[in-house]
Protein backbone atom coordinates (compact mmCIF):
# COMPACT_ATOMS: atom_id res chain seq x y z
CA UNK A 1 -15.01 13.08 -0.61
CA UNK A 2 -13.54 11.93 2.29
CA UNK A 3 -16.23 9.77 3.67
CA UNK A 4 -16.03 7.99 0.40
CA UNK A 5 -12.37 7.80 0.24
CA UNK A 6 -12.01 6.70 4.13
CA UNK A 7 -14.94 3.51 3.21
CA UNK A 8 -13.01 2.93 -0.16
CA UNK A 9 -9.60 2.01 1.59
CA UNK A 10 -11.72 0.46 4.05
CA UNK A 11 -13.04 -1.74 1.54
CA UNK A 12 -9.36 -2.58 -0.09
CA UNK A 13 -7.97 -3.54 3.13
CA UNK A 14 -11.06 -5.96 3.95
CA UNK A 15 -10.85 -7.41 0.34
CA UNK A 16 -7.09 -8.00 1.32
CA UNK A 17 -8.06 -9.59 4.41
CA UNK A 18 -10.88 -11.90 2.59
CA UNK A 19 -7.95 -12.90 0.28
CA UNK A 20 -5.97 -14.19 2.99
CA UNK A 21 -9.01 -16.13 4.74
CA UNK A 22 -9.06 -17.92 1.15
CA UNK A 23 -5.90 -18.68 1.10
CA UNK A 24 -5.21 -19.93 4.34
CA UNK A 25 -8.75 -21.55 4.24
CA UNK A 26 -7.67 -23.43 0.27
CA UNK A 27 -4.31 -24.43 1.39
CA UNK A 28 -5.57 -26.73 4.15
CA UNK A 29 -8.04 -27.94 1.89
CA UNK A 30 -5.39 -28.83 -1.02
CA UNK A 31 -2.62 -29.62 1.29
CA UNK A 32 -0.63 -27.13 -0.31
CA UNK A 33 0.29 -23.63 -0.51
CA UNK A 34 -1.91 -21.46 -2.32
CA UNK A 35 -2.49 -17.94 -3.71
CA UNK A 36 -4.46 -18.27 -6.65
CA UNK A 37 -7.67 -16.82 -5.09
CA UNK A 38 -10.48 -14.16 -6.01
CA UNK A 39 -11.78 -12.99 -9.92
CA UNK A 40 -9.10 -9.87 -10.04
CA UNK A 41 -5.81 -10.38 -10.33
CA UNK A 42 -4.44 -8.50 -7.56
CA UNK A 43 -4.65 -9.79 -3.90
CA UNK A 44 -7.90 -9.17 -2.86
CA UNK A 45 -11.70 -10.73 -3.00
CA UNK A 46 -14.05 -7.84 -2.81
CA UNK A 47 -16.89 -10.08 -1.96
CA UNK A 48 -15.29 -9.87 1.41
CA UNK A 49 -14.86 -6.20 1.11
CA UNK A 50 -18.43 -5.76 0.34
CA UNK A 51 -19.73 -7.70 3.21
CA UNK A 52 -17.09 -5.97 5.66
CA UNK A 53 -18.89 -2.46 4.52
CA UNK A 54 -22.63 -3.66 4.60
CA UNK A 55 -22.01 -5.28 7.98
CA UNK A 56 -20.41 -1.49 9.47
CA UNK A 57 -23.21 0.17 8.10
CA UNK A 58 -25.97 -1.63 8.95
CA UNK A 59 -25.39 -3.90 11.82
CA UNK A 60 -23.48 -1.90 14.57
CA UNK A 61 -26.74 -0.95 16.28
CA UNK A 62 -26.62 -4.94 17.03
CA UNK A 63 -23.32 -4.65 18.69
CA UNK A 64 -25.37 -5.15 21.70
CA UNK A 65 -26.90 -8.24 20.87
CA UNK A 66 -24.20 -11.25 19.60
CA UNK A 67 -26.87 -13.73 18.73
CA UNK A 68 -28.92 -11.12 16.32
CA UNK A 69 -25.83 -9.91 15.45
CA UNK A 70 -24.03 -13.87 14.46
CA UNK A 71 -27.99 -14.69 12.56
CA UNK A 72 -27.82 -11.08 10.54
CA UNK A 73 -23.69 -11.87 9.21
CA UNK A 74 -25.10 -15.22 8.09
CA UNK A 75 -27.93 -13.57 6.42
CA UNK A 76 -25.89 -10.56 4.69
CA UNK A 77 -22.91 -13.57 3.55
CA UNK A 78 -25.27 -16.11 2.47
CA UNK A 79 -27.27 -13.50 0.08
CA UNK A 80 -24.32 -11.92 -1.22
CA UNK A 81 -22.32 -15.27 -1.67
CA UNK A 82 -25.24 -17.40 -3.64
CA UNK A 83 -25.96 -14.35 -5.94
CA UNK A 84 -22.45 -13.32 -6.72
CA UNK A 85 -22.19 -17.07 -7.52
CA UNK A 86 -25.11 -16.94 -9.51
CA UNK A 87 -23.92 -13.49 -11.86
CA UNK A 88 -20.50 -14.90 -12.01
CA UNK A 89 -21.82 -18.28 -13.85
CA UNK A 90 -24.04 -16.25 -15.94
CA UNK A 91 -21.47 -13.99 -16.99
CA UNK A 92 -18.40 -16.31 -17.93
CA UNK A 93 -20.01 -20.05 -17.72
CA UNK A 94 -18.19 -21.47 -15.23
CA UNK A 95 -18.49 -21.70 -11.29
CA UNK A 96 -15.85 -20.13 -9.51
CA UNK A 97 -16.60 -22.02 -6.10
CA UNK A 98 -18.70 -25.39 -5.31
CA UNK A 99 -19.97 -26.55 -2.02
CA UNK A 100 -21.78 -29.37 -3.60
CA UNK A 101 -19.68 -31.74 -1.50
CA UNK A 102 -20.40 -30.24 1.79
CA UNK A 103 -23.59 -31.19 3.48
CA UNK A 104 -26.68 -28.62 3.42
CA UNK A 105 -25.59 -26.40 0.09
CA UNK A 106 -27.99 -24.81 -1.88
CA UNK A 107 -27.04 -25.46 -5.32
CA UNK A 108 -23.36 -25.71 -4.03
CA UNK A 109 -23.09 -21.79 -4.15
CA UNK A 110 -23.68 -22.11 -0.72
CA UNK A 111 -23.79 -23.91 2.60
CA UNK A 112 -24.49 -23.90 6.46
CA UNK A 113 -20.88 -24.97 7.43
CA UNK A 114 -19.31 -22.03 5.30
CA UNK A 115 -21.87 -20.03 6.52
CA UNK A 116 -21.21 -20.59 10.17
CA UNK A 117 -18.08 -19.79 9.59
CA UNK A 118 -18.92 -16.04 8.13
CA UNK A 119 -21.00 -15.97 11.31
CA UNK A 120 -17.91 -16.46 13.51
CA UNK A 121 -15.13 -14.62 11.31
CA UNK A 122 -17.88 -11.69 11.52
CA UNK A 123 -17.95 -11.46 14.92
CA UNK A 124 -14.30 -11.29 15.16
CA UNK A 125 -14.63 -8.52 12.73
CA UNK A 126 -17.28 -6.47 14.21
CA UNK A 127 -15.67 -6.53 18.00
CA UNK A 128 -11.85 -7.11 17.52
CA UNK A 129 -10.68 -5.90 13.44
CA UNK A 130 -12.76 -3.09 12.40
CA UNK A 131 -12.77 -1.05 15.58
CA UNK A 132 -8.65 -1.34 15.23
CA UNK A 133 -8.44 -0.89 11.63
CA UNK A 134 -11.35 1.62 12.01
CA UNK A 135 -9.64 3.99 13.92
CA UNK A 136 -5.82 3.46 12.45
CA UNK A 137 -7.17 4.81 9.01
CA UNK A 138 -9.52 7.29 9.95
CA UNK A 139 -6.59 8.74 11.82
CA UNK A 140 -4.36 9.29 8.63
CA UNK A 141 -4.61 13.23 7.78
CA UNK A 142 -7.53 14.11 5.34
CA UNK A 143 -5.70 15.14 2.34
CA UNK A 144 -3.24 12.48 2.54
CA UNK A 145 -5.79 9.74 2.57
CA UNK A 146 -7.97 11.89 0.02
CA UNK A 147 -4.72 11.47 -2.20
CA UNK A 148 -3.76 7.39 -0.96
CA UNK A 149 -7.47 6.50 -2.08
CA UNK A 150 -7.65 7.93 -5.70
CA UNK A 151 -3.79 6.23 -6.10
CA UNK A 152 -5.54 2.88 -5.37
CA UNK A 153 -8.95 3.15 -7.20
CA UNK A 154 -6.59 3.45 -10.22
CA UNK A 155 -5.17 0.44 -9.59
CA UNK A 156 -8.09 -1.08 -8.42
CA UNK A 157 -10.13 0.02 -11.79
CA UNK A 158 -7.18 -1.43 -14.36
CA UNK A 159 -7.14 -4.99 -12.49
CA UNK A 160 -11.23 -4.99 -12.72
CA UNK A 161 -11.26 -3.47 -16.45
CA UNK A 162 -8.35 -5.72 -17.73
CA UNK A 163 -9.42 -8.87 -15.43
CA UNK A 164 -12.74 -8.60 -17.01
CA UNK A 165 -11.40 -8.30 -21.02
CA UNK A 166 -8.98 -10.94 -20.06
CA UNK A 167 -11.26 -13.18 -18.75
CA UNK A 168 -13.93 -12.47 -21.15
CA UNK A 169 -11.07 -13.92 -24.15
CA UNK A 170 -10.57 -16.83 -22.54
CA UNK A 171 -14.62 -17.87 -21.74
CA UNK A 172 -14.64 -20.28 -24.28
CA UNK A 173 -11.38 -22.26 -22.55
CA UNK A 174 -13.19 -22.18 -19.11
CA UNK A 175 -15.68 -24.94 -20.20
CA UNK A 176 -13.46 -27.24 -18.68
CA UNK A 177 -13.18 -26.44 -15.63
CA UNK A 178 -15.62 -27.77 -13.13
CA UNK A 179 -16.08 -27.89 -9.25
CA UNK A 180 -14.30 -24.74 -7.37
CA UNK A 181 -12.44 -23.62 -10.85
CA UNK A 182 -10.95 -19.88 -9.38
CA UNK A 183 -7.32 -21.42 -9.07
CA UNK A 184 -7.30 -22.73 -12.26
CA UNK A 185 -8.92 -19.60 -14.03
CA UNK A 186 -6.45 -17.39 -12.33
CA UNK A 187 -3.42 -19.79 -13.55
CA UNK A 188 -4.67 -19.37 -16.62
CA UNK A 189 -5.50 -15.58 -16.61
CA UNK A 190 -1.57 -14.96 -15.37
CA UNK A 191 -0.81 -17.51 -18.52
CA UNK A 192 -2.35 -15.24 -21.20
CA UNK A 193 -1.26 -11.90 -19.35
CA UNK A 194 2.49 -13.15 -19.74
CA UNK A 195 2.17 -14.03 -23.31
CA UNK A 196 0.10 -11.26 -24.55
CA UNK A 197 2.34 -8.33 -23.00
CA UNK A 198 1.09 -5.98 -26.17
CA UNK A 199 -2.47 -6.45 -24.19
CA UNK A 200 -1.76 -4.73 -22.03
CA UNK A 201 -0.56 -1.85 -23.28
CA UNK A 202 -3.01 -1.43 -25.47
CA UNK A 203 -5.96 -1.25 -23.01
CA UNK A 204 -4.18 1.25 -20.95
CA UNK A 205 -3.79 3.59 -24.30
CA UNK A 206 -7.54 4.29 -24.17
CA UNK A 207 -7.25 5.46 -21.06
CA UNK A 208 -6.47 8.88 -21.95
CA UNK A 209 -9.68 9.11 -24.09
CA UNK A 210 -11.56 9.00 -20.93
CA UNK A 211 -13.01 12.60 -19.41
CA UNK A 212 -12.47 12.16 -15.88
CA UNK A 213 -14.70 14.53 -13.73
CA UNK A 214 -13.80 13.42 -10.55
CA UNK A 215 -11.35 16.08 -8.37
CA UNK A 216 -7.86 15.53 -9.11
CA UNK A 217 -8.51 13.91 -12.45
CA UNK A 218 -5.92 15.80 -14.11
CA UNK A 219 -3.74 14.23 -11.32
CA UNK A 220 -5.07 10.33 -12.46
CA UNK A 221 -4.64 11.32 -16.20
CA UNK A 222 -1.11 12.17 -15.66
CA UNK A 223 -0.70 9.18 -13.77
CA UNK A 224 -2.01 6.84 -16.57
CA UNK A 225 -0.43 8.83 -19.08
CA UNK A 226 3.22 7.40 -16.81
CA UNK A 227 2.00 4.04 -16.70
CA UNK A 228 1.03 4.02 -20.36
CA UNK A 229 4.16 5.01 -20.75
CA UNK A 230 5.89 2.31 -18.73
CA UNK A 231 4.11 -0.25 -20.24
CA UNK A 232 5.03 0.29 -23.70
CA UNK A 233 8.72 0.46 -22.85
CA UNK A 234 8.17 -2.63 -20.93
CA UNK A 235 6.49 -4.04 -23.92
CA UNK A 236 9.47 -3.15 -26.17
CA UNK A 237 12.22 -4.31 -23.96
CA UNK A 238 10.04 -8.14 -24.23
CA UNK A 239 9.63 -7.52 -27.73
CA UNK A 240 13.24 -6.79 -28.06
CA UNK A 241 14.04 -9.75 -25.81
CA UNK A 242 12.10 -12.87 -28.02
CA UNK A 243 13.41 -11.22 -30.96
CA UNK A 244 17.12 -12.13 -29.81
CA UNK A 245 15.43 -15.81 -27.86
CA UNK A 246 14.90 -16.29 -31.72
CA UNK A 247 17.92 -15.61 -32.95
């Protein structure tokens, strides 16, 4: 349990990182400030998590060797990249990201200047960020972090359930979007979320209906049961709120 848990925040705080490299990486490329990055609605792009945790399993015996090392990241990013491209179209219709005006793109899911730029950012993760961030979280007490990581696959299972149903509704408005479309889906994701508010609260209220086996899910039912809870007195306070707009 804690092996899982310990790779679990691991894999948060690398998705969190990925979601910065976008949007530092989209800002310079739109010459403006930008946030609207990644499928989920929270702050994080897990195909960067993903890659972080396949690269600490796998490739450390290369820590040795830079040049395997920089030729293996390019490997792992461009397979994972061009097929979570590929899903994502399949699923939804639209492409969330297009390199087809960069030189040497496959299908403009990917290319060798992105690429080479995994290659470096990987290095700088294998040598300088993981050993730090490594040995900061495996250093937080065993219950504790037992406890932090079952808080935050909550949270991380709501954004994927109700970014999924969300985004599924709105497939049919998606057709026209073309190129890179992920900042535009998002703005319009954040759209319907603030003008179907009832949505919400209705997703989380089959929550309950789940049997949770894993330890301390009487711990996570309580906790939705709260949220639940919140969200439906959030839900009539906006209700509450148009009705007097109206008036």
């Amino acid at each position: 349990m804690y092996s899982i848990s310990l790779f679990f925040i691991l894999f948060l705080i690398y998705s969190f990182f990925g979601w910065i490299v976008e949007c530092i990486y989209c800002s310079f490329e739109q010459k403006k400030f930008c946030i609207d990055r990644g499928f989920l609605i929270g702050p994080y792009c897990p195909i960067y998590g993903s890659c972080a945790l396949i690269m600490m399993l796998f490739l450390d015996k290369y820590l040795n060797d830079p040049i395997a090392l920089f030729l293996f990241i390019m490997v792992i990013a461009s397979l994972i990249e061009y097929f979570t491209s590929l899903l994502m179209e399949k699923l939804f219709n639209v492409r969330w990201w297009d390199y087809s005006h960069l030189p040497f793109n496959i299908e403009g899911r990917v290319c060798l200047i992105i690429i080479l730029g995994f290659g470096f950012l990987g290095l700088i993760f294998m040598y300088v960020v993981n050993p730090i961030v490594f040995g900061i979280v495996s250093s937080i007490k065993h219950e504790l972090l037992v406890g932090i990581s079952i808080f935050l696959l909550l949270l991380f299972l709501i954004d994927c359930i109700l970014s999924f149903i969300v985004i599924t509704k709105l497939k049919l408005s998606f057709s026209k979007f073309t190129g890179d479309s992920t900042s535009a889906i998002d703005v319009e994701v954040r759209k319907f979320l603030h003008n179907n508010t009832y949505f919400i609260s209705r997703l989380f209220k089959a929550f309950p209906m789940i049997n949770i086996s894993l330890p301390y899910g009487d711990e996570i039912k309580s906790s939705l049961k709260r949220f639940i809870s919140f969200c439906e007195k959030e839900n009539y306070k906006y209700k509450k709120m148009n009705q007097k707009n109206d008036k």
